[in-house]
Protein backbone atom coordinates (compact mmCIF):
# COMPACT_ATOMS: atom_id res chain seq x y z
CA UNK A 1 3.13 57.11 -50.65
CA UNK A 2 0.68 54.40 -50.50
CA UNK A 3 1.64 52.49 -47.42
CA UNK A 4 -0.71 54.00 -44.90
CA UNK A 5 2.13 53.28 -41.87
CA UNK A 6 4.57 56.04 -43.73
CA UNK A 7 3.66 59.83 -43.70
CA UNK A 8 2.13 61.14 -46.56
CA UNK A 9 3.69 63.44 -48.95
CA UNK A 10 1.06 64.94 -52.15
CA UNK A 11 2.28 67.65 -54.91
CA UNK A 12 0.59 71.28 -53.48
CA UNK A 13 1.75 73.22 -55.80
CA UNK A 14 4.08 73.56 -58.98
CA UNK A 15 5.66 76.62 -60.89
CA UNK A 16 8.34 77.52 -63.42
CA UNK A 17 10.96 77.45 -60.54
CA UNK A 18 9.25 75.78 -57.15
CA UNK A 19 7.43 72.87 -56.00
CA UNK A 20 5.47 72.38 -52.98
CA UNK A 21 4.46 69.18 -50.89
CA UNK A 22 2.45 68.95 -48.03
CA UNK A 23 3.96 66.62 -45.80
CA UNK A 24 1.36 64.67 -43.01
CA UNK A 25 2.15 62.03 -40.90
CA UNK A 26 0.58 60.27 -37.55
CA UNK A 27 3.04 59.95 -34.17
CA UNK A 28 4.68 56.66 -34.69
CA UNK A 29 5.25 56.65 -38.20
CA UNK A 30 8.67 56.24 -39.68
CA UNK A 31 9.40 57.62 -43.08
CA UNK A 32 12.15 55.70 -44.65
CA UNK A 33 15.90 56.50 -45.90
CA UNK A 34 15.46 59.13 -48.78
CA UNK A 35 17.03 61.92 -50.58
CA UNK A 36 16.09 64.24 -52.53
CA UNK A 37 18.18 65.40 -55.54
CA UNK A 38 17.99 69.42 -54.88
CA UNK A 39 18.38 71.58 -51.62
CA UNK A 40 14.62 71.10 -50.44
CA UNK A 41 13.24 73.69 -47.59
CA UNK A 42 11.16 71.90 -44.87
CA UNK A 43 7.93 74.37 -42.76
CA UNK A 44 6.98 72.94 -39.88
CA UNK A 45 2.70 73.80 -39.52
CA UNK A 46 2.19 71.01 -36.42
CA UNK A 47 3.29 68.59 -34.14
CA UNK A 48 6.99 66.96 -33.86
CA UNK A 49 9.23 64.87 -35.68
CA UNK A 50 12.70 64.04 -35.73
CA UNK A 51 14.92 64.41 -38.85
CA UNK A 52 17.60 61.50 -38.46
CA UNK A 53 20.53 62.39 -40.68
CA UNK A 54 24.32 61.61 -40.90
CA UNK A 55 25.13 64.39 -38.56
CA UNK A 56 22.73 63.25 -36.10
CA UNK A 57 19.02 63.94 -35.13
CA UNK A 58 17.57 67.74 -35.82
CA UNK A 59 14.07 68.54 -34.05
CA UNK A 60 11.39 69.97 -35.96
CA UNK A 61 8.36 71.69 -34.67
CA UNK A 62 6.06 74.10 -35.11
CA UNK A 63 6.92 77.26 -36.66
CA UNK A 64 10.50 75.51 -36.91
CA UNK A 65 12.11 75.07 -40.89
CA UNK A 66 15.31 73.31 -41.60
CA UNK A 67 17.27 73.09 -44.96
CA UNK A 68 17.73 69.84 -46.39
CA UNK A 69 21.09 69.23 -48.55
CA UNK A 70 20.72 67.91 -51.63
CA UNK A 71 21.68 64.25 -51.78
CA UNK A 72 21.92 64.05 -48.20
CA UNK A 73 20.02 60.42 -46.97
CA UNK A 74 17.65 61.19 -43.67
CA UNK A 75 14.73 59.48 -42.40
CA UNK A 76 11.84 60.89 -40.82
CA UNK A 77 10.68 59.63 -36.88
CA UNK A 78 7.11 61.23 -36.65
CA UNK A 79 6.92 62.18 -32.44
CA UNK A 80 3.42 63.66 -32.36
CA UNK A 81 0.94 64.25 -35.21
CA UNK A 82 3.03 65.87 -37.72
CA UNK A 83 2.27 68.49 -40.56
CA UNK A 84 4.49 70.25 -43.01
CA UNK A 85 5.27 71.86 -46.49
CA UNK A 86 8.03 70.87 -48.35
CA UNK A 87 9.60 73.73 -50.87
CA UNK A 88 12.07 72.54 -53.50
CA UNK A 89 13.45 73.35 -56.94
CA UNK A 90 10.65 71.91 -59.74
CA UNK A 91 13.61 69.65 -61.48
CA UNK A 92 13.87 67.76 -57.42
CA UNK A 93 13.09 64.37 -57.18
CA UNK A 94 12.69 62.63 -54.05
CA UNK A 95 13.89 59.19 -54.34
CA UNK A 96 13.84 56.77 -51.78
CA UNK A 97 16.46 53.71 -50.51
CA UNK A 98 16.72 50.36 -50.57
């Protein structure tokens, strides 16, 4: 993402099968409506965020993971410094809302 204000989310890793982001964001920093187009498997490394989704708001923290259903829009409220790796099918995209 190029907007320094929004967490930042780079490619790791990618196989046959998986991807891999790493996921890093400062407390304060929102991280706008998205989806993403496949289940996508979120590791919490550091800090605390809340994952705002239709069903309401889900804590992550450390040592913490959460499933993300496919095609399911959720933002991203960053509580304290936040760090995490992102494991979804290659063929995902990520795409974000108007």
């Amino acid at each position: 993402m190029e907007n320094s204000d929004k967490p930042e989310m780079t490619l790791l890793q990618s196989g046959e099968h998986f991807k891999t982001l790493n996921i890093t964001a400062k407390a304060g920093m929102i991280m706008p409506l998205h989806h993403s187009t496949k289940e996508a498997v979120i590791v919490v490394l550091s800090g605390e965020s809340l994952l705002v989704m239709p069903d309401g708001q889900h804590k992550l923290s450390q040592g913490g993971t959460f499933i993300i259903p496919k095609m399911v829009s959720h933002s991203l409220k960053v509580v304290s410094d936040f760090h995490a790796i992102a494991v979804m099918e290659t063929s995902s995209a990520i795409e974000f809302e108007d």
